[in-house]
N, C-alpha and C. Protein backbone atom coordinates (compact mmCIF):
# COMPACT_ATOMS: atom_id res chain seq x y z
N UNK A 1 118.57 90.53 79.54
CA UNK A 1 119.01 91.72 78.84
C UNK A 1 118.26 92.96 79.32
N UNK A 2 117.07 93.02 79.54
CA UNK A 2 115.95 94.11 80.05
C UNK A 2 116.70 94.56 81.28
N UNK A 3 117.19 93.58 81.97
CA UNK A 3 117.27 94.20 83.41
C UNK A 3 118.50 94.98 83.37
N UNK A 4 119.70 94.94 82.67
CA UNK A 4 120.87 95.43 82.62
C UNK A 4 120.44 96.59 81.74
N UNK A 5 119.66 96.80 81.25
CA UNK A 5 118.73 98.20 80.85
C UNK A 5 118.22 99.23 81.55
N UNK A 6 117.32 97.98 82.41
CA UNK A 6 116.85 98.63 83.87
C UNK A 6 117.95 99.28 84.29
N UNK A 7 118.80 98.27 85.00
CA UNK A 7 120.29 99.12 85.74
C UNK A 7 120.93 100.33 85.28
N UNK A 8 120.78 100.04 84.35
CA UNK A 8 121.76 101.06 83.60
C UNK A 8 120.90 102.66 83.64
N UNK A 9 119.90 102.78 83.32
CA UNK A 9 118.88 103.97 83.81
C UNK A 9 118.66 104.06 85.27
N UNK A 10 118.86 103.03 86.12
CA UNK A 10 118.37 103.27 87.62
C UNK A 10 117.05 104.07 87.67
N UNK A 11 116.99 105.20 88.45
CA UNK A 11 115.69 105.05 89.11
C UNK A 11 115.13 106.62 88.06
N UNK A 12 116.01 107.03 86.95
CA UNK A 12 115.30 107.38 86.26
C UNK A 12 114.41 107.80 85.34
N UNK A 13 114.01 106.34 84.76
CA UNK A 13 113.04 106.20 84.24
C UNK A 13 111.63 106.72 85.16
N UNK A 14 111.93 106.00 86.33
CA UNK A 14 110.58 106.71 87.29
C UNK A 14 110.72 107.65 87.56
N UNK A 15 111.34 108.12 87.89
CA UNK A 15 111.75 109.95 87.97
C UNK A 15 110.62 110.60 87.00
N UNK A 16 110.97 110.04 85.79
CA UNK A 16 109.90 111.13 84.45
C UNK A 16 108.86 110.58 84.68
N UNK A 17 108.11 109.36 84.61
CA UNK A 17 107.08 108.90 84.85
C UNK A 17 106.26 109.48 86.26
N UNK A 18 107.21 109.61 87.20
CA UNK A 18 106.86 110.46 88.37
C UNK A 18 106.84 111.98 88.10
N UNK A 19 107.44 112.97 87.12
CA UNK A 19 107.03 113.83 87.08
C UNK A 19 106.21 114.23 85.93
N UNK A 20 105.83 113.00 85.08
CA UNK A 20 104.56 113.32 84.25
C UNK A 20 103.16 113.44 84.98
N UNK A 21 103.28 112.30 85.96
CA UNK A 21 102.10 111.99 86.43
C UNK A 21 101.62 113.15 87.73
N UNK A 22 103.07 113.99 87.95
CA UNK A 22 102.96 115.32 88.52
C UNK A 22 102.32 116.06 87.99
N UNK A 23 102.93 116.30 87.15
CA UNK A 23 102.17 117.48 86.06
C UNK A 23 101.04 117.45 85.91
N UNK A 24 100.46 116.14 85.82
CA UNK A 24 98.81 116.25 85.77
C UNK A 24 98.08 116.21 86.58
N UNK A 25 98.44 116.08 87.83
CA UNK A 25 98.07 116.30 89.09
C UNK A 25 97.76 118.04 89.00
N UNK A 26 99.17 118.52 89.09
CA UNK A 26 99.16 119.51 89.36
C UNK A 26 98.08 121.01 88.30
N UNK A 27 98.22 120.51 87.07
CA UNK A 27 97.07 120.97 86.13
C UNK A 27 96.20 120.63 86.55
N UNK A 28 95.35 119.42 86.90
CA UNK A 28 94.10 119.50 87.73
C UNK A 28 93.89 120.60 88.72
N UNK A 29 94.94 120.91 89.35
CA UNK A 29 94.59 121.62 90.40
C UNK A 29 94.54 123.07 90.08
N UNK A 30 95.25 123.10 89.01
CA UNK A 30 95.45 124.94 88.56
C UNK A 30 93.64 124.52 88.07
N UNK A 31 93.19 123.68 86.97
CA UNK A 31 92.00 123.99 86.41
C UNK A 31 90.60 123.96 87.39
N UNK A 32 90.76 123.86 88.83
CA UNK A 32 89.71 123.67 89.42
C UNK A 32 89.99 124.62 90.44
N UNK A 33 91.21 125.59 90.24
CA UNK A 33 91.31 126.70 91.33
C UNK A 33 89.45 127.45 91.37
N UNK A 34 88.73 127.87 90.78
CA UNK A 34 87.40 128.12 90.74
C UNK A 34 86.30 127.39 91.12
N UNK A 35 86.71 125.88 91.04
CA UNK A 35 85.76 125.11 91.62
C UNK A 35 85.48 125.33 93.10
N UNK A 36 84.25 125.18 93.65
CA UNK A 36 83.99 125.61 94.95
C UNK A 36 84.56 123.98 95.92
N UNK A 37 85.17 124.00 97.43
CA UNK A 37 85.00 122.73 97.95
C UNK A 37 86.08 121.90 97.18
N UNK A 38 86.84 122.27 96.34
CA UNK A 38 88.02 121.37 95.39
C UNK A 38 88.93 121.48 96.10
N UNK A 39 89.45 120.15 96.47
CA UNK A 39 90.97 120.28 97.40
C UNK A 39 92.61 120.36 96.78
N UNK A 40 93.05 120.73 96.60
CA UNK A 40 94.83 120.86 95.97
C UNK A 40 95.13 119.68 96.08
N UNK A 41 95.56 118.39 95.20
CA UNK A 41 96.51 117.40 96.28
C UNK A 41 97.74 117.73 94.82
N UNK A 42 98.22 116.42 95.40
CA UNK A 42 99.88 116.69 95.50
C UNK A 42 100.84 115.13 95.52
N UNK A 43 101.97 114.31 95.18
CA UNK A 43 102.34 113.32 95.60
C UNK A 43 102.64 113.90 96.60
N UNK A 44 103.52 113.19 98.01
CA UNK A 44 104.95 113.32 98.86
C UNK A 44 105.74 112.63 98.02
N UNK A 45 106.65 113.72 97.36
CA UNK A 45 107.98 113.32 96.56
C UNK A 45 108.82 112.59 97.35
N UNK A 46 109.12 112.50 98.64
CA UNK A 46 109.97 111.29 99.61
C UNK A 46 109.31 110.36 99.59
N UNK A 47 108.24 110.06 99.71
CA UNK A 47 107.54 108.87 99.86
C UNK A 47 107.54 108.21 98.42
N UNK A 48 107.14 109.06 97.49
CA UNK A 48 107.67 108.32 96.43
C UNK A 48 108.54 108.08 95.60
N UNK A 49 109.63 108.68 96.26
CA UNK A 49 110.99 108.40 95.20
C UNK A 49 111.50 107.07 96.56
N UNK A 50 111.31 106.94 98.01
CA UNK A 50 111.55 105.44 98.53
C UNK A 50 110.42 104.61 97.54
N UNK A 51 109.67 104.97 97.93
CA UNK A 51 108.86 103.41 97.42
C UNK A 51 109.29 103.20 95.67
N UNK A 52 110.08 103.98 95.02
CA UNK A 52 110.34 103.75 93.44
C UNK A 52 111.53 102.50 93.78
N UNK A 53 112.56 103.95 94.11
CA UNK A 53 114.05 102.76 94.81
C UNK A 53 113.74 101.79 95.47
N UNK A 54 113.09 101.06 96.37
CA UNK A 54 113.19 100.17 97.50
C UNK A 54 112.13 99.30 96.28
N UNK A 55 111.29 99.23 95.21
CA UNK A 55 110.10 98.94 94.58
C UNK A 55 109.11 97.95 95.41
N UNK A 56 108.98 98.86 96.44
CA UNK A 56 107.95 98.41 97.37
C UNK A 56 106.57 98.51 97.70
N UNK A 57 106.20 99.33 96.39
CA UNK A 57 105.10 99.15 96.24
C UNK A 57 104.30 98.03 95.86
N UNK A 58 102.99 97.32 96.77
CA UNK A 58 102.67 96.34 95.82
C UNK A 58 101.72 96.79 94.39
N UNK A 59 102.05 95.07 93.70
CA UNK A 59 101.47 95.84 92.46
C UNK A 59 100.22 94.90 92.70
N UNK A 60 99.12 94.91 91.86
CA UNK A 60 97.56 94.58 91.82
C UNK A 60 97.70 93.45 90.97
N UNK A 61 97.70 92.15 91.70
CA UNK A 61 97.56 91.11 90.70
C UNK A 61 96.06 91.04 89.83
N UNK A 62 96.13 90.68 88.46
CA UNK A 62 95.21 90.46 87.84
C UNK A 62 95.45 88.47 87.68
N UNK A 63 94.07 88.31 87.17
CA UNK A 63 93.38 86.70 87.52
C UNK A 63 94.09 86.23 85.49
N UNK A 64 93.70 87.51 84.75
CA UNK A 64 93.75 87.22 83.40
C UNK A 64 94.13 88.48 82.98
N UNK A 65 95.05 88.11 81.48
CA UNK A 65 95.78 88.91 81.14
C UNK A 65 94.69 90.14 80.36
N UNK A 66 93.67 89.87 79.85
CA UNK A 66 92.65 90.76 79.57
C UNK A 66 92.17 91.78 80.63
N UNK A 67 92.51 91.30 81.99
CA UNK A 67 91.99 92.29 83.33
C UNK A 67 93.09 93.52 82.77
N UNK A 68 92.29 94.73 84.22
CA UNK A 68 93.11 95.90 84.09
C UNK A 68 93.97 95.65 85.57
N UNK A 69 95.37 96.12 85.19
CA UNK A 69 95.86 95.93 86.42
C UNK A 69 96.07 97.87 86.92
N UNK A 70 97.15 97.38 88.24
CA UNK A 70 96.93 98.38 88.84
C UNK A 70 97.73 99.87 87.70
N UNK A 71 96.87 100.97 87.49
CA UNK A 71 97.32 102.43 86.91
C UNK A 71 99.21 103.21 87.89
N UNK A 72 99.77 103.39 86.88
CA UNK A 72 101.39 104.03 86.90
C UNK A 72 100.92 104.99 88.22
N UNK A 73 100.11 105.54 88.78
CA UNK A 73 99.69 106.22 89.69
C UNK A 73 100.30 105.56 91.11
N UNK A 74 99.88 104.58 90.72
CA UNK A 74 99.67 103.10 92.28
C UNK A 74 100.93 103.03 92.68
N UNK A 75 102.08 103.22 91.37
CA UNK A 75 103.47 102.97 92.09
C UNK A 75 104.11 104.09 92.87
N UNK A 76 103.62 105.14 92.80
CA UNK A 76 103.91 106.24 93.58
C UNK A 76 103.55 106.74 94.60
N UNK A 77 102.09 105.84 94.70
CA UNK A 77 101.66 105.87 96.36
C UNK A 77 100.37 107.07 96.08
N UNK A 78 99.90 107.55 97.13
CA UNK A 78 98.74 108.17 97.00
C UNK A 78 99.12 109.56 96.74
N UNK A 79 98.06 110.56 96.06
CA UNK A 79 98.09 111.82 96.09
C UNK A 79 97.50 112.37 97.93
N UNK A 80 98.22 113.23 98.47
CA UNK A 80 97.89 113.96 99.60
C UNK A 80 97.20 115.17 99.06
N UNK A 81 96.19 115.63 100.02
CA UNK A 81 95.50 116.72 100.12
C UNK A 81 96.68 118.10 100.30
N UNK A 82 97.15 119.38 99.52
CA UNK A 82 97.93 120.21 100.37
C UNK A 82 97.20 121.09 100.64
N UNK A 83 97.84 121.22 101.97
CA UNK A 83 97.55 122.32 103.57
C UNK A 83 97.46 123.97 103.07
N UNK A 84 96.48 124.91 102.61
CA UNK A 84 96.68 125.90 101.99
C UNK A 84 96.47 126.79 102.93
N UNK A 85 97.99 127.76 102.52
CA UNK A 85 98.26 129.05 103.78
C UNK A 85 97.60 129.94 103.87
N UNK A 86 96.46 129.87 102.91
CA UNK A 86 95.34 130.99 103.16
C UNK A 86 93.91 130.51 102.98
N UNK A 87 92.70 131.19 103.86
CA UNK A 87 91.64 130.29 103.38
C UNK A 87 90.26 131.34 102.38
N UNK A 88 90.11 130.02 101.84
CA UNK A 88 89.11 130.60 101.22
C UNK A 88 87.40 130.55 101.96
N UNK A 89 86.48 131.39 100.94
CA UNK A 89 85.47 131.29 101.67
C UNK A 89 84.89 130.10 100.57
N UNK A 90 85.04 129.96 99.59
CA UNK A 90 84.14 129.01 98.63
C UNK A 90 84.86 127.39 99.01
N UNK A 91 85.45 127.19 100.14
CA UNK A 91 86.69 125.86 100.51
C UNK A 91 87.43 125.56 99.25
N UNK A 92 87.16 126.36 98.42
CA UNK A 92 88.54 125.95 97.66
C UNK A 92 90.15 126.07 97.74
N UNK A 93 90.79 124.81 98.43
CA UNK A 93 92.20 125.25 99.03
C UNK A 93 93.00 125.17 97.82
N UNK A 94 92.83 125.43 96.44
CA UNK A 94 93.71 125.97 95.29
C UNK A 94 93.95 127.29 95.52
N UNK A 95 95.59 127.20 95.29
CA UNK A 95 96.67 129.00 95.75
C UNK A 95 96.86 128.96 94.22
N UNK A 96 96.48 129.30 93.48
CA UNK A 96 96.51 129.42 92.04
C UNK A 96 98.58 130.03 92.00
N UNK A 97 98.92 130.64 92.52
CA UNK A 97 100.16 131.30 92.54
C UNK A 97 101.59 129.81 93.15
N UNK A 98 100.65 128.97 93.80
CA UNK A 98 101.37 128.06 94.54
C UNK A 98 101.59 127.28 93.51
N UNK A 99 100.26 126.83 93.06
CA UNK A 99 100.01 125.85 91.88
C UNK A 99 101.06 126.06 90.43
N UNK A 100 101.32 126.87 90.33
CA UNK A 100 102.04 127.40 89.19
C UNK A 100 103.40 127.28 89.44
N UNK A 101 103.50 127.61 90.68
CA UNK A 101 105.27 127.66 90.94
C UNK A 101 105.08 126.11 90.83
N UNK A 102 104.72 125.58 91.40
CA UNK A 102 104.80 123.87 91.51
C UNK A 102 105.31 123.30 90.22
N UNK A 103 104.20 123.74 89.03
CA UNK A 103 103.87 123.53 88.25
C UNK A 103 105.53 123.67 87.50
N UNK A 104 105.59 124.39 87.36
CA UNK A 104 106.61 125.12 87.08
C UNK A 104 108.35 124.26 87.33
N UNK A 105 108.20 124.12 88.85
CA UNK A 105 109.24 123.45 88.87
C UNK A 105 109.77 121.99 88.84
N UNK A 106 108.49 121.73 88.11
CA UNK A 106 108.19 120.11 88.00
C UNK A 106 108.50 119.84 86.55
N UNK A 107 108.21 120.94 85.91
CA UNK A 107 108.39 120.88 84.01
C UNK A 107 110.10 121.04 84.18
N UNK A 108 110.42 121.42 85.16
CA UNK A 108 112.16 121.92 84.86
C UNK A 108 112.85 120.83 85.61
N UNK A 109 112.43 120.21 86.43
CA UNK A 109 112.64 118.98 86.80
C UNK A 109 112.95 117.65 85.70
N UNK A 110 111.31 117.90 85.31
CA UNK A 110 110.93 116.89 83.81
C UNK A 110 112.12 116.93 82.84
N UNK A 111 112.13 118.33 82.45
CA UNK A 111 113.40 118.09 81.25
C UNK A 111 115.15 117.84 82.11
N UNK A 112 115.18 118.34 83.28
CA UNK A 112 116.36 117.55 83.70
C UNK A 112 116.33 115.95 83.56
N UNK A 113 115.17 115.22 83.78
CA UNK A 113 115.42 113.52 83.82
C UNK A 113 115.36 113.14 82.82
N UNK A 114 114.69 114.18 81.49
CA UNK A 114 115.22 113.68 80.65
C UNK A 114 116.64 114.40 79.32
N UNK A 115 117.25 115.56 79.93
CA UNK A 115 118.07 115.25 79.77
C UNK A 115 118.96 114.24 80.22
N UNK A 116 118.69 114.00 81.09
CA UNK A 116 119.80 112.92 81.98
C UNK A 116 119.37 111.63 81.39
N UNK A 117 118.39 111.31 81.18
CA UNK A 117 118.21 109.79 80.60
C UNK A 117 119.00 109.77 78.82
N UNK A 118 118.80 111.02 78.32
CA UNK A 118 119.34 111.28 76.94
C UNK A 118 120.80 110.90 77.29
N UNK A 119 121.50 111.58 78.37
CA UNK A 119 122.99 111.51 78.43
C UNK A 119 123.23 109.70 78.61
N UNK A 120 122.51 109.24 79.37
CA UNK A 120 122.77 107.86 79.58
C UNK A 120 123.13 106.75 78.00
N UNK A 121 121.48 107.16 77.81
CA UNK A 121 121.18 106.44 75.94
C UNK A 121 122.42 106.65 75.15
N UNK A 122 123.41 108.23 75.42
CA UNK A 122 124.37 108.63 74.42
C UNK A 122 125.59 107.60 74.68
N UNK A 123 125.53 107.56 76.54
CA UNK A 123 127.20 106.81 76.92
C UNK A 123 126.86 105.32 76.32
N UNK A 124 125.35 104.54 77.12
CA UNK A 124 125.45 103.11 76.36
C UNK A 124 125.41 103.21 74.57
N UNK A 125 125.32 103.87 73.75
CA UNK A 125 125.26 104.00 72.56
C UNK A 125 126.94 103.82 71.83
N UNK A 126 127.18 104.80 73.16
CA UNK A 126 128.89 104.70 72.38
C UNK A 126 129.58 103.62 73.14
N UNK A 127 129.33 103.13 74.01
CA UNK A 127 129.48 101.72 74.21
C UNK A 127 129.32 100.34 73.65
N UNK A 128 128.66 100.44 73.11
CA UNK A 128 127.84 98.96 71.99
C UNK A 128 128.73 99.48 71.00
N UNK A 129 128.74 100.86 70.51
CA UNK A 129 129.65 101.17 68.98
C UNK A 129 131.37 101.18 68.97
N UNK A 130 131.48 101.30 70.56
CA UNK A 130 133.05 101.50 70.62
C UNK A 130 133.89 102.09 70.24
N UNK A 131 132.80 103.08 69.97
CA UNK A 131 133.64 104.55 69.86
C UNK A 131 134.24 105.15 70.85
């Protein structure tokens, strides 16, 4: 039954999970624009919307169910360092102006997947009711 759940959302459930775990990426990086030597990173959104679809990421076996396994991070692959178009003298490569637009278009992203997951919940809803 789970998996015809799964199906039925496809790949965006990870979508939001991928742009929550944006968002806090990306707030890290607005809050350490001042830090001296602090680098910007960032996912690669291609890299991780294949490895969501294809679910080719491996996951971290644990020995016992009390272990910690691998963090929602792991399935998206690594954060990259980003390349900043201007330099600073304190090496801080936070563009505070970059960071924000990012920021920005990741929250408008966010509420698209989940409007779109809302629209889904509405069609299987009226499906089971047969309305």
């Amino acid at each position: 039954m789970m998996s015809r759940i799964d199906d039925a959302l496809g790949i965006s459930q990870q979508a939001l999970i991928f742009r929550s775990l944006r968002s806090s990426v990306l707030a890290n990086n607005i809050a350490n624009s001042q830090t001296p030597n602090y680098l910007a990173k960032d996912f690669d959104f291609k890299t991780a919307l294949d490895d969501a679809a294809a679910g080719s990421r491996l996951k971290m076996a644990v020995s016992d169910e009390s272990h910690l396994g691998a963090s929602k991070q792991d399935e998206f692959g690594d954060t990259l360092y980003r390349i900043p178009t201007k330099l600073s003298r304190d090496g801080n490569s936070v563009e505070a102006e970059v960071e924000q637009a990012a920021f920005s278009d990741n929250a408008v992203r966010y509420q698209s997947s989940l409007q779109f997951l809302n629209g889904t919940f509405r069609t299987l809803r009226l499906a089971i009711k047969g309305e």
